[in-house]
Protein backbone atom coordinates (compact mmCIF):
# COMPACT_ATOMS: atom_id res chain seq x y z
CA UNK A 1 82.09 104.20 123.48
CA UNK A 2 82.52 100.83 124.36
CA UNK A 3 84.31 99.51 127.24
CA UNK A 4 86.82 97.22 127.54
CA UNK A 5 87.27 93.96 129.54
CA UNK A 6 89.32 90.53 129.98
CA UNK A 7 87.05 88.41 127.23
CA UNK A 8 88.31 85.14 129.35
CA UNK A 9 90.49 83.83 131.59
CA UNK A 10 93.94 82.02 130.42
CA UNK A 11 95.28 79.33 133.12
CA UNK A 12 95.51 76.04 132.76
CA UNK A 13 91.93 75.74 134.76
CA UNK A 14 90.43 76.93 131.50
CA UNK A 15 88.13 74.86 129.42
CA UNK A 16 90.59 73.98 126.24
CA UNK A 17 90.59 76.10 122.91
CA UNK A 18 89.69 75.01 119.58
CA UNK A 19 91.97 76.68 118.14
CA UNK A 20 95.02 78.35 119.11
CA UNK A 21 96.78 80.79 116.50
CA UNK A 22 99.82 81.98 116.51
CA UNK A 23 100.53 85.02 115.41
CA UNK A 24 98.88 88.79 115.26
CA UNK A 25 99.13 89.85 111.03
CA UNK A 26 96.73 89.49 108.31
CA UNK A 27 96.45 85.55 108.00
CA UNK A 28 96.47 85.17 111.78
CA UNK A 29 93.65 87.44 112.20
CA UNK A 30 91.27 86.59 109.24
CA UNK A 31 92.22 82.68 110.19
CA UNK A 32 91.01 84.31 113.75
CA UNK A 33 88.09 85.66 112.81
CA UNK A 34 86.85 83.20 110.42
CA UNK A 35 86.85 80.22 112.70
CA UNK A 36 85.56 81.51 115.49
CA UNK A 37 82.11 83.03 113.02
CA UNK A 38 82.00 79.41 112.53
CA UNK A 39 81.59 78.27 116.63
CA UNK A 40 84.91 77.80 117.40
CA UNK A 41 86.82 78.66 120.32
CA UNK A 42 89.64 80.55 119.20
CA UNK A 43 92.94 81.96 121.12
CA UNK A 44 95.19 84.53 118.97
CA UNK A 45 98.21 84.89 120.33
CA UNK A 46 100.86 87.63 118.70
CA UNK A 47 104.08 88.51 120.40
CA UNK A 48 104.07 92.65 119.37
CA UNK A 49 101.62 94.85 118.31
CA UNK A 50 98.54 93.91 115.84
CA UNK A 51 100.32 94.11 111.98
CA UNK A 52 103.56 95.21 113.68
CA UNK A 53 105.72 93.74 111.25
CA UNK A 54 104.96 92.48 107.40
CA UNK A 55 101.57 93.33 107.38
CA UNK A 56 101.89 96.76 108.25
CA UNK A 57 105.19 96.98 105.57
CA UNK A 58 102.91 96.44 102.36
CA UNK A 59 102.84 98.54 99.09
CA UNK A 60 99.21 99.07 101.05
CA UNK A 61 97.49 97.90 97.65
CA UNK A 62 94.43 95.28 97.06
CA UNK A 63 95.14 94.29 93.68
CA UNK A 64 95.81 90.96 91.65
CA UNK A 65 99.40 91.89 91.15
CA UNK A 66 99.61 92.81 87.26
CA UNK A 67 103.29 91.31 87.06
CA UNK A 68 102.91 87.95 88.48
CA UNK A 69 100.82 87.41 84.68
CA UNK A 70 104.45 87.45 83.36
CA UNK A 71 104.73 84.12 85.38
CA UNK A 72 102.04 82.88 84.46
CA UNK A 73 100.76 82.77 87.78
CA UNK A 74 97.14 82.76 86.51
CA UNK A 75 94.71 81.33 89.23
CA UNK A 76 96.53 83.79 91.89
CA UNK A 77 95.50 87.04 89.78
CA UNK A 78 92.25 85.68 88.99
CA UNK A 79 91.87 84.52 92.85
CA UNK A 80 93.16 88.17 93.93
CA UNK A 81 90.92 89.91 91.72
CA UNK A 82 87.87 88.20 92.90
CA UNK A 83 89.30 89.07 96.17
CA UNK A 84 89.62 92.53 95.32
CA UNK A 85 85.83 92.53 94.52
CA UNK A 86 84.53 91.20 97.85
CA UNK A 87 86.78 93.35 100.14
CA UNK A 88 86.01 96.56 98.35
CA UNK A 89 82.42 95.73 99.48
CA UNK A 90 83.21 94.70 103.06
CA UNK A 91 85.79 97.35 104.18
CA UNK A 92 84.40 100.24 102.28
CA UNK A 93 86.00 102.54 104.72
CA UNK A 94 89.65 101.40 104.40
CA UNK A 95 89.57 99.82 101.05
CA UNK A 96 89.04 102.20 97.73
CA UNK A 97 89.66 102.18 94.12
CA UNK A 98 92.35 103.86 92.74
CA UNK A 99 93.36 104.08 89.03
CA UNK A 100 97.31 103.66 87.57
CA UNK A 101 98.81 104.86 85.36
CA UNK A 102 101.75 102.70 83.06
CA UNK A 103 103.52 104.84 80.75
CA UNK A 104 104.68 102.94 78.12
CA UNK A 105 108.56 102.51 77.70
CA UNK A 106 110.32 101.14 73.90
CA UNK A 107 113.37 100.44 75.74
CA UNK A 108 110.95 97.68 77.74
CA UNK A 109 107.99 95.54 77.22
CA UNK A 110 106.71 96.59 74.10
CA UNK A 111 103.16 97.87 74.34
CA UNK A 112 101.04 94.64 72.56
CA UNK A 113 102.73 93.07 75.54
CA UNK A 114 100.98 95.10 78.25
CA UNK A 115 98.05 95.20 76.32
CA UNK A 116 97.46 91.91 76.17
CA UNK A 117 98.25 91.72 79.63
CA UNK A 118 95.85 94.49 80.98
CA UNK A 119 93.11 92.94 78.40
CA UNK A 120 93.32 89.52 80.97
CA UNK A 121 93.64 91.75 83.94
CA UNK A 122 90.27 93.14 82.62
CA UNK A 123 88.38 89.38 82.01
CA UNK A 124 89.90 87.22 84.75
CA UNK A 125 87.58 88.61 87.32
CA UNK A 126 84.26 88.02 86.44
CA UNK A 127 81.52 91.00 86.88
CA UNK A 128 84.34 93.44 87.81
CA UNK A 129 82.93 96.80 89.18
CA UNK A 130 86.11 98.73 88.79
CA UNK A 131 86.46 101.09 85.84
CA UNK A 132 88.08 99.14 82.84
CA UNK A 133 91.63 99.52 81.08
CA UNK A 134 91.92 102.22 78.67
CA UNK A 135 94.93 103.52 76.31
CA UNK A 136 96.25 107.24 77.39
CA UNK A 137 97.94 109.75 74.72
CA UNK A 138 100.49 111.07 77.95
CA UNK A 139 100.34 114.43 76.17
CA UNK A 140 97.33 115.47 76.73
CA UNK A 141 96.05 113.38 79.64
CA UNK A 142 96.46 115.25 82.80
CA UNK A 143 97.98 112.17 83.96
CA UNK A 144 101.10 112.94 82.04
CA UNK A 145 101.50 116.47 83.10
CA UNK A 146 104.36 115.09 85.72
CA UNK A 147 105.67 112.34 83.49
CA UNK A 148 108.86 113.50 81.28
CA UNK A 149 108.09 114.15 77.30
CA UNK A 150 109.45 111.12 76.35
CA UNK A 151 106.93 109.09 77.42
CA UNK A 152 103.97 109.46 75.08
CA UNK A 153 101.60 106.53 74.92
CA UNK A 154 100.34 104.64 78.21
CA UNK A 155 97.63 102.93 80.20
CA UNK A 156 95.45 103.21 82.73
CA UNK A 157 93.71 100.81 84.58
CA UNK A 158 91.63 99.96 88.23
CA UNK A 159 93.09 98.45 91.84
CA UNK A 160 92.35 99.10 95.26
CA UNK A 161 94.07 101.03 97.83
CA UNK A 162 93.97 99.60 101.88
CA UNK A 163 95.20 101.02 105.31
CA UNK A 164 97.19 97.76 105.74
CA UNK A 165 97.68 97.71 109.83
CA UNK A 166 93.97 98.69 109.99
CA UNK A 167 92.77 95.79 107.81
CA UNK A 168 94.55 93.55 110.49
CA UNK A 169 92.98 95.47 113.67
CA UNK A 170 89.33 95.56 111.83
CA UNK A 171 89.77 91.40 111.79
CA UNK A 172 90.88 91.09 115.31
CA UNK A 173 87.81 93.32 116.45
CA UNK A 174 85.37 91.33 114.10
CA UNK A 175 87.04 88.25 115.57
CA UNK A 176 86.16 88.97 118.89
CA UNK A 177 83.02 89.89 118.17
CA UNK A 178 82.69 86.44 117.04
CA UNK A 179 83.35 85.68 120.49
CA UNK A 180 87.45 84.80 120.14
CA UNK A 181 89.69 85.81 122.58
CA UNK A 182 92.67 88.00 121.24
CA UNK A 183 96.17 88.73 123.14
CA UNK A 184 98.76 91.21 121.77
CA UNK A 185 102.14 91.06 123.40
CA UNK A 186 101.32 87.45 124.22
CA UNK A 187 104.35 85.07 123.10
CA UNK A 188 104.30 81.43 122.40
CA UNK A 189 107.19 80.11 123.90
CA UNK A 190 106.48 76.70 123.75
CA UNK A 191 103.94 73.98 123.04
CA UNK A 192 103.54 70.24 123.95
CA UNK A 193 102.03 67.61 121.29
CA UNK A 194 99.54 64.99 122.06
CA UNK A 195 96.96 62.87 120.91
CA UNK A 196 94.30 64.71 122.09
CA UNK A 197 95.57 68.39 121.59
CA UNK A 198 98.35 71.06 122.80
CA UNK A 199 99.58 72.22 125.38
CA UNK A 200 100.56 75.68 125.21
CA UNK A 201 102.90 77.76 127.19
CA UNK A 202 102.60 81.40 126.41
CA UNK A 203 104.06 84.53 128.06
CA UNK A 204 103.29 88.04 128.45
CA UNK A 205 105.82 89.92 126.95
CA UNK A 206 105.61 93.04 129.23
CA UNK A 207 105.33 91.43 132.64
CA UNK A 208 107.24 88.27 132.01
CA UNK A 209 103.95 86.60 133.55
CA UNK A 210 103.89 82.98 131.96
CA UNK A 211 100.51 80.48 131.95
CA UNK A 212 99.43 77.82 129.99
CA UNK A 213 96.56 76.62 128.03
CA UNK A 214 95.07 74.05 126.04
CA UNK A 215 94.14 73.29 122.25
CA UNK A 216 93.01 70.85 120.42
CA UNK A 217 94.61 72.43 117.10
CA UNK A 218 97.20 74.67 116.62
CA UNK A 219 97.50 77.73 113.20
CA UNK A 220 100.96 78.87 113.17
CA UNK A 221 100.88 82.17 111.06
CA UNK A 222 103.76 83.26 112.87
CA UNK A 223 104.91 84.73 109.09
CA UNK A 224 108.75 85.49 108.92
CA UNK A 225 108.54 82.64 111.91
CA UNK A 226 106.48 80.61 110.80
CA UNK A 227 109.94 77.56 110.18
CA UNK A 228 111.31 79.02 113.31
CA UNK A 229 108.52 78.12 115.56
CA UNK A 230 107.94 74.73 113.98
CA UNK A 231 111.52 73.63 114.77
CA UNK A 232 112.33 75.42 118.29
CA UNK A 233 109.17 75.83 119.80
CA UNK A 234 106.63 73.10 118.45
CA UNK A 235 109.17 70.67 117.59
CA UNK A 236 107.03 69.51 114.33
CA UNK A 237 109.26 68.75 111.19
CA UNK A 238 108.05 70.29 107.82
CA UNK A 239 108.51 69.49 104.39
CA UNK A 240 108.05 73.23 103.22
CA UNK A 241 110.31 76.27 103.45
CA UNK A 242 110.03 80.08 103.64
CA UNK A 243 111.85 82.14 101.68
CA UNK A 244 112.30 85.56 103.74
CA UNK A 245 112.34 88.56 100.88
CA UNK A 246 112.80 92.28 102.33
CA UNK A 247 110.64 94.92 100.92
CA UNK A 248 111.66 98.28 101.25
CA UNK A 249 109.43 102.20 100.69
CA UNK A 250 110.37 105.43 100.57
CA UNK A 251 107.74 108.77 101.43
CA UNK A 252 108.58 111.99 99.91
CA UNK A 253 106.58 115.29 99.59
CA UNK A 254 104.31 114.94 96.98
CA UNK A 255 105.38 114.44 93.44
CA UNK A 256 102.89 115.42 91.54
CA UNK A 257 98.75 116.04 91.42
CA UNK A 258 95.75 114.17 91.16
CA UNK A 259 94.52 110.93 92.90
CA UNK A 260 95.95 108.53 90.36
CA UNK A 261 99.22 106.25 91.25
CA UNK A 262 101.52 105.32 88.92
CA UNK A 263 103.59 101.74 88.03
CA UNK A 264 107.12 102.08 86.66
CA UNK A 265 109.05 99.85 84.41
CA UNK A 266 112.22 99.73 85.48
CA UNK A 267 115.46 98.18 83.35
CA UNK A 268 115.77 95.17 85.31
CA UNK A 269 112.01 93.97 84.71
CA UNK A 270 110.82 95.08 87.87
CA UNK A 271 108.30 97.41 88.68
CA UNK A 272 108.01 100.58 91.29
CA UNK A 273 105.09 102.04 92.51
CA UNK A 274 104.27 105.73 92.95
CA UNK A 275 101.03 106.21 95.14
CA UNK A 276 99.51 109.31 96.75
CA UNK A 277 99.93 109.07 100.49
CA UNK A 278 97.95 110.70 103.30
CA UNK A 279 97.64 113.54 100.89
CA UNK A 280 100.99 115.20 101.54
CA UNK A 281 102.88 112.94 100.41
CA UNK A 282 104.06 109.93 97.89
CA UNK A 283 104.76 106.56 98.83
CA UNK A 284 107.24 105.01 96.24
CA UNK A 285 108.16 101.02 96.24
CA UNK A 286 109.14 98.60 96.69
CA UNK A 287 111.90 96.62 96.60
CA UNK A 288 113.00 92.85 96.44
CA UNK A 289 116.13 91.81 98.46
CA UNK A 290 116.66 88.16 100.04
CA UNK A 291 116.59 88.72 103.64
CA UNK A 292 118.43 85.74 106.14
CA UNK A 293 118.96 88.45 109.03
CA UNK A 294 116.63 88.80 112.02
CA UNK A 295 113.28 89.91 110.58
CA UNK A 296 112.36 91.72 113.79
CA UNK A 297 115.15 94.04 112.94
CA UNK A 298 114.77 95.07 109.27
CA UNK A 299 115.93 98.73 107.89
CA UNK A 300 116.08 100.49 103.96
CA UNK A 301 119.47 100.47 103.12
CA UNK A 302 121.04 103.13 101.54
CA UNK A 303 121.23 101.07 98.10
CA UNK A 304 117.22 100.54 98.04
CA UNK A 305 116.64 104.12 98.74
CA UNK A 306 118.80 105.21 95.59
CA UNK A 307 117.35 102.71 93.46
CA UNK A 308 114.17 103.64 94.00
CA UNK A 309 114.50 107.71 93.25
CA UNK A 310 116.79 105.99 90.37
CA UNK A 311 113.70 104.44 89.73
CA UNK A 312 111.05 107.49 89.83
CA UNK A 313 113.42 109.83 88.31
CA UNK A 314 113.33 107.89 85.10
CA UNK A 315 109.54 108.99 84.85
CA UNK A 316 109.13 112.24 86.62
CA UNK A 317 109.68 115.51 85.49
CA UNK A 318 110.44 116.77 89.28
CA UNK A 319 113.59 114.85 90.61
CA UNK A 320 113.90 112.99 93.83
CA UNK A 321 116.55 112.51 95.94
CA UNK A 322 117.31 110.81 98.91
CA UNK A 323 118.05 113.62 100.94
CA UNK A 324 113.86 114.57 100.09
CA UNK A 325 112.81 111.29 101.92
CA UNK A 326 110.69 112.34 105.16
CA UNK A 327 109.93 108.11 106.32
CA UNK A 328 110.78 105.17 105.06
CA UNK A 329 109.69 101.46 105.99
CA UNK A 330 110.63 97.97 105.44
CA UNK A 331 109.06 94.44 106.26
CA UNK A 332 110.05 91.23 105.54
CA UNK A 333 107.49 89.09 103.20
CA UNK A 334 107.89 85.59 104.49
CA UNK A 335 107.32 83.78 100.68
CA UNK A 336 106.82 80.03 100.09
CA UNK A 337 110.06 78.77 98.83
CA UNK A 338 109.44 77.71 95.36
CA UNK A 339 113.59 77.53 94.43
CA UNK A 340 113.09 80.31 92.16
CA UNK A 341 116.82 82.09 91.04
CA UNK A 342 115.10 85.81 90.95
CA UNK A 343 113.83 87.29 94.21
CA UNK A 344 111.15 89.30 92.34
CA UNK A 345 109.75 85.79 90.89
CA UNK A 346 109.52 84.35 93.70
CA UNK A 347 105.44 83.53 93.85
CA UNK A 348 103.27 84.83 95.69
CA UNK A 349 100.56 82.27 96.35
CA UNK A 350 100.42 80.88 99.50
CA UNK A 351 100.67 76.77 100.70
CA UNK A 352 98.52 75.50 103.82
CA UNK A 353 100.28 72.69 105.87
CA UNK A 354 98.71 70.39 107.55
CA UNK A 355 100.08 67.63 109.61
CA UNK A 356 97.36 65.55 111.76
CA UNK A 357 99.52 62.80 112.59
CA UNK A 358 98.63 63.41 116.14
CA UNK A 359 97.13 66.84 117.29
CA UNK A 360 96.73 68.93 114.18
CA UNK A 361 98.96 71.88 112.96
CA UNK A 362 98.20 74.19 110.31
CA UNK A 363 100.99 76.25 108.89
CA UNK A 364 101.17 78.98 106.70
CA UNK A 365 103.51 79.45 104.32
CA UNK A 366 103.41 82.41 102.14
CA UNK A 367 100.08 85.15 101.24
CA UNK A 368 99.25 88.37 100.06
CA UNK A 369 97.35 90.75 102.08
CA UNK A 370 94.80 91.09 98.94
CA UNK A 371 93.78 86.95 99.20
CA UNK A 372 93.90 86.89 102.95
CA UNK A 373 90.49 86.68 103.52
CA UNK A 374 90.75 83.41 101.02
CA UNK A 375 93.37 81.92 102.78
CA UNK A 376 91.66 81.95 105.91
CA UNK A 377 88.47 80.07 104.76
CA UNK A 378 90.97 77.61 102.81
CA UNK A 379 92.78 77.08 106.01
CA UNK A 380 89.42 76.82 108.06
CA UNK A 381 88.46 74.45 105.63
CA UNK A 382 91.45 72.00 105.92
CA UNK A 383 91.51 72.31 109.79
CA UNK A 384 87.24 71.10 109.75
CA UNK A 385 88.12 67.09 109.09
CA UNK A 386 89.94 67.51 112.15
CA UNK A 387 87.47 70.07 113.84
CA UNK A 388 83.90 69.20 113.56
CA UNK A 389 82.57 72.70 115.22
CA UNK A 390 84.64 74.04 111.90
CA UNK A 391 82.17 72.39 109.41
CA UNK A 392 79.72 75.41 109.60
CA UNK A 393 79.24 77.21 106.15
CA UNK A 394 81.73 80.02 105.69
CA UNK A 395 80.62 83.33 106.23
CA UNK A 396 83.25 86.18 105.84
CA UNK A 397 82.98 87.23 102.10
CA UNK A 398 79.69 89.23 102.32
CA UNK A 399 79.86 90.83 106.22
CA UNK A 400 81.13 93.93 106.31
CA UNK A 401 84.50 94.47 108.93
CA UNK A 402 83.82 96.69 111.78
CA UNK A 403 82.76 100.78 110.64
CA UNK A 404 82.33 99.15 107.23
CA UNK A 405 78.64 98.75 107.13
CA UNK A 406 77.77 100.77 104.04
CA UNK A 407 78.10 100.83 100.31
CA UNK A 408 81.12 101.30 98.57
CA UNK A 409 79.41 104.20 96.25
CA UNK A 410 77.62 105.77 100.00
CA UNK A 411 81.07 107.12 101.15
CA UNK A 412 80.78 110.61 100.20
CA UNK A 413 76.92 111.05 101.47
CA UNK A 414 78.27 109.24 105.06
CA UNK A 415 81.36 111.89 105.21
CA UNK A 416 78.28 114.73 104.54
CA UNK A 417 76.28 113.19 107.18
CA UNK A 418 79.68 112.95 109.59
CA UNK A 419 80.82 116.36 109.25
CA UNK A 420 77.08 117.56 109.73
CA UNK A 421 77.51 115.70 112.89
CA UNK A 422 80.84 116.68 114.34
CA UNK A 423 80.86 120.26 111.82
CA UNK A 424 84.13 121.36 114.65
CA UNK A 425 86.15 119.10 112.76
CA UNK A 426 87.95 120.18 109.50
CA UNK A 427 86.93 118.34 106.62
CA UNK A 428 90.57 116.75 106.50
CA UNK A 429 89.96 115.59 109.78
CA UNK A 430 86.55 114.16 109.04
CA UNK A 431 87.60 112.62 105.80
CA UNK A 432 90.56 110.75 108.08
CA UNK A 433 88.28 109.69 110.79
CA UNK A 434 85.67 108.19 108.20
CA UNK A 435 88.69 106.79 106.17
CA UNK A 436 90.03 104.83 109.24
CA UNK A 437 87.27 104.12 111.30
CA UNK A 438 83.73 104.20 109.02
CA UNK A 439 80.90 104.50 110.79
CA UNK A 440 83.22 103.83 114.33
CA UNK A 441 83.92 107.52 113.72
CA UNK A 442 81.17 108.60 115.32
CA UNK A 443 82.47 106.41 118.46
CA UNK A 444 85.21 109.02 118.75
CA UNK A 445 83.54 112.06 117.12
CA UNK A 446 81.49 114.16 119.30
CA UNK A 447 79.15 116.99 117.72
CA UNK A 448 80.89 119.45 120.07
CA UNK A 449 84.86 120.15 120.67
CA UNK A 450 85.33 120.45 124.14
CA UNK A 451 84.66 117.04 124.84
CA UNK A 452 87.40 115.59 122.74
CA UNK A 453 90.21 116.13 125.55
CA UNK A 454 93.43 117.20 125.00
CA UNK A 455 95.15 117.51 121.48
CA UNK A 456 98.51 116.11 120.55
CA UNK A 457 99.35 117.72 117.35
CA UNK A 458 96.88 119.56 115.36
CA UNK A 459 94.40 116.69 114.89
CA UNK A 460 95.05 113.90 117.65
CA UNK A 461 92.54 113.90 120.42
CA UNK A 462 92.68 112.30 123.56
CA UNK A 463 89.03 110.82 122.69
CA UNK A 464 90.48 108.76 120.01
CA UNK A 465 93.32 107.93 121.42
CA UNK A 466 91.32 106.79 124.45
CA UNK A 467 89.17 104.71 122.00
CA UNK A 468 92.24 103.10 120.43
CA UNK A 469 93.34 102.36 123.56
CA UNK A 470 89.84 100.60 124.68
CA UNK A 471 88.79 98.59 121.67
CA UNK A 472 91.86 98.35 119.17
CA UNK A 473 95.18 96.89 121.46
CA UNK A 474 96.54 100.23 121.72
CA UNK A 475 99.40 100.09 123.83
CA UNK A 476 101.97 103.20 122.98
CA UNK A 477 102.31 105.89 121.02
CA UNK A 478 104.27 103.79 118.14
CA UNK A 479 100.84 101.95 118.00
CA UNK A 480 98.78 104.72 117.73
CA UNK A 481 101.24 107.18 115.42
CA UNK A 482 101.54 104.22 112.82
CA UNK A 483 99.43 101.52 112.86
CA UNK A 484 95.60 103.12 113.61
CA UNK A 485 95.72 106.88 112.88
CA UNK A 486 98.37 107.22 110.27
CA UNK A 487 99.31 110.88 112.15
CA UNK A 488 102.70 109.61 112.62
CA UNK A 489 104.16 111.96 109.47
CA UNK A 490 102.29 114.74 111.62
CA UNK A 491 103.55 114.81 114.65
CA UNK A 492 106.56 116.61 116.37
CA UNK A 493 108.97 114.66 118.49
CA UNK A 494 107.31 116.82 121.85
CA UNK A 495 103.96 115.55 120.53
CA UNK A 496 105.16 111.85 120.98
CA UNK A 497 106.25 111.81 123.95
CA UNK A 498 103.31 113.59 125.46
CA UNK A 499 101.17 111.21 123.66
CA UNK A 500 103.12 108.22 125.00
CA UNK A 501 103.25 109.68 128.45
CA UNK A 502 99.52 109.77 128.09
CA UNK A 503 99.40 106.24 127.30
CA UNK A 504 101.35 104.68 129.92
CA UNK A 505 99.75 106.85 132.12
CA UNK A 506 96.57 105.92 131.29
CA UNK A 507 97.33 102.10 131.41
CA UNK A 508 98.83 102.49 134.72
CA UNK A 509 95.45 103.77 135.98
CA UNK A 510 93.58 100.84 134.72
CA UNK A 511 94.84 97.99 133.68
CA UNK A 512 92.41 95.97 134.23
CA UNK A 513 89.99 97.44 132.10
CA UNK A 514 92.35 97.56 128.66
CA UNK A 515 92.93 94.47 128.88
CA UNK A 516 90.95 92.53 126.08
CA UNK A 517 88.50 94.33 123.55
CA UNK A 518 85.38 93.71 123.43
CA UNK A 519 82.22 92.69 123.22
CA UNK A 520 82.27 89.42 124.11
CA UNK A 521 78.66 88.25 123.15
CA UNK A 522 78.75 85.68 120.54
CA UNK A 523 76.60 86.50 117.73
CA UNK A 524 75.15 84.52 115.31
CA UNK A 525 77.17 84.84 112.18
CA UNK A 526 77.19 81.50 110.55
């Protein structure tokens, strides 16, 4: 296992940053990761955890978003699909198909209407990999075994399925590796224009400890405050808006069998998921609700959860009701404000700021976790006029994220060769382990079971906890429970708080060494 020290120092003695980035989800960390493959010197700065808000409140799907073809929003699907195509082959681990189901409904679009639709689904991504569309008689399919009687013709077609929070962790590692320099609980609480660059002042949110540094350019994917910290704390005027849009998911026991999800019609022309979820269980959302409270503070309300068992219940055979909900979650999605009327058609594509007339800012506005990896060579791109070490060739679409160094068709042969390895383990707990961490697994594996330390719950050991801890910004058991090992639907209330005992105990004895991931040899990339 790899240890774990302070990549560099950050004082205002430091030699200045490239690039300074503000903020710890998806775009931050791709933006991260992709500029500093390219030479860069690169600070990330995020003011939580990794993915602690939107990014880790997805519908956890890599897909071209089959609805946004209803507005016509053509170069998004065809740009997510592509998308969907290279990450599939770069996060093997984390990312894998997964086939839906869309019963067919004569009280909604009629079915030439979603044919047609799935037909350009099918062709806007050229050499697609993924099984093609094909009609379903719901009668006899096994896929319509849960579905009521009424429904009798659907569809069935290919996406992806991601563990969201990891996808953001996996890009901070890579970034480092790349030789940036990543901070979690690391606020920006101000920063000073000037010809020649920023100055930053940023704050660690646990000790109150404040120091500043300097950047030449500045990425503010600060997502849901991304127009906050261009007015308060960067003092840069902007002629785009967000549009803050709450989506909310429920978790239930599972609904019915089989590995296929499902995508509902619903009366008012939007659509509801149903997705297996850490095999127990089904996810079901989401929902679209125009947010203009604090998004550090967003909860399901009562409303959401109904409509969405409304939702289900119109499909399923087996009923769900709120009182059957075992988790829910809800993020804001911080949407580029195109003055759309409808919440739900509000797009989805994403607008790149740039204002150079001094020291440059990029700012984000909008994304999708599918076209994040885009994004972030777009943005690199628009940043290298002003950056010349940013003019290297881009490099992230064909190198695999960390554990992901494999074929997407080898999975099943590396979880035979894992559990040959570590044959203690059950095979759920193997097929977790491989799921979340590829071929990392084998950093917190060992072929023997008394050197995995202590247990909290049935399948949490101290040795991953202690690598989460070292190389993935680990700092509690919230961290740990929901945003790396997924356990958190798994654990008893005793078991978290001996887990985040553990924790602080454990940081208490070393601070020092937690304190940045690493490695922190630059390697050739470009």
């Amino acid at each position: 296992m790899s240890s774990i020290h302070e990549v560099s120092s950050v004082s205002g003695s430091a030699a200045p940053y490239d690039l300074l980035v503000v903020g710890g989800g998806i775009n931050g960390c791709g933006i991260a990761r992709d500029a500093a493959g390219r030479g860069a010197k690169v600070l990330l700065v995020e003011q939580d955890d990794l993915a602690s808000h939107t990014s880790s409140a997805s519908t956890k799907l890599i897909h071209g978003g089959l609805r946004y073809l209803e507005y016509y929003e053509f170069r998004l699907v065809r740009e997510a699909l592509m998308e969907r195509e290279r990450l599939l082959k770069i996060a093997p681990h984390i990312i894998w198909p997964m086939r839906f189901v869309l019963p067919h409904s004569k009280m909604l679009r009629p079915a030439w209407l979603l044919r047609t639709g799935l037909f350009l689904y099918d062709h806007l991504c050229p050499n697609m990999t993924l099984p093609r569309t094909k009609a379903l008689n719901l009668r006899s399919a096994p896929a319509g075994r849960s579905l009521r009687s009424d429904y009798v013709r659907g569809f069935e077609y290919s996406d992806g399925w991601v563990q969201d929070s990891r996808l953001v962790v996996l890009n901070a590692m890579d970034a480092v590796r790349v030789g940036a320099t990543v901070k979690t609980r690391t606020r920006l609480v101000k920063a000073v224009r000037a010809a020649q660059g920023w100055t930053a002042t940023i704050e660690d949110t646990v000790t109150g400890e404040q120091s500043t540094v300097e950047a030449k350019a500045v990425v503010n994917a600060a997502g849901p405050w991304v127009a906050e910290l261009l007015q308060d704390r960067l003092n840069v005027p902007s002629r785009n808006r967000v549009r803050l849009v709450k989506g909310s998911h429920i978790v239930v026991p599972r609904v019915f069998e089989g590995s296929q999800a499902y995508i509902f019609q619903n009366p008012d022309k939007r659509i509801v998921f149903a997705i297996p979820y850490e095999q127990d269980f089904t996810l079901i959302g989401t929902t679209d609700v125009p947010w203009e409270q604090d998004p550090a503070h967003v909860e399901i309300s009562q409303d959401e959860i109904t409509y969405l068992c409304e939702s289900v219940n119109r499909y399923f055979t087996k009923t769900v009701r709120p009182e059957d909900v075992v988790w829910t979650y809800a993020g804001v999605r911080p949407l580029y404000d195109d003055n759309s009327g409808n919440a739900s058609a509000v797009t989805r594509d994403y607008v790149l700021d740039v204002d150079a007339t001094s020291a440059p800012i990029l700012s984000v506005f909008g994304g999708k976790i599918t076209t994040f990896r885009k994004l972030a060579e777009h943005a690199v791109e628009k940043l290298a006029p002003h950056l010349p070490v940013l003019r290297k060739a881009g490099w992230t679409d064909g190198t695999p994220l960390p554990g992901g160094e494999f074929a997407p068709t080898d999975f099943d042969s590396q979880l035979q060769r894992f559990r040959a390895y570590a044959p203690h383990l059950s095979e759920r707990s193997s097929w977790r382990l491989l799921r979340n961490y590829g071929l990392r697994a084998y950093d917190i594996a060992t072929p023997d079971s008394d050197r995995m330390g202590r247990m909290f719950g049935k399948t949490l050991s101290a040795r991953e906890v202690d690598y989460l801890i070292d190389n993935e910004w680990a700092r509690s058991a919230e961290d740990i429970l929901w945003r790396r090992s997924r356990l958190g639907l798994f654990v008893t209330d005793a078991d978290r708080a001996d887990l985040q005992t553990y924790v602080e105990s454990r940081l208490q004895a070393s601070p020092s060494s937690v304190s940045d991931p690493g490695p922190v040899t630059r390697q050739n990339v470009a």
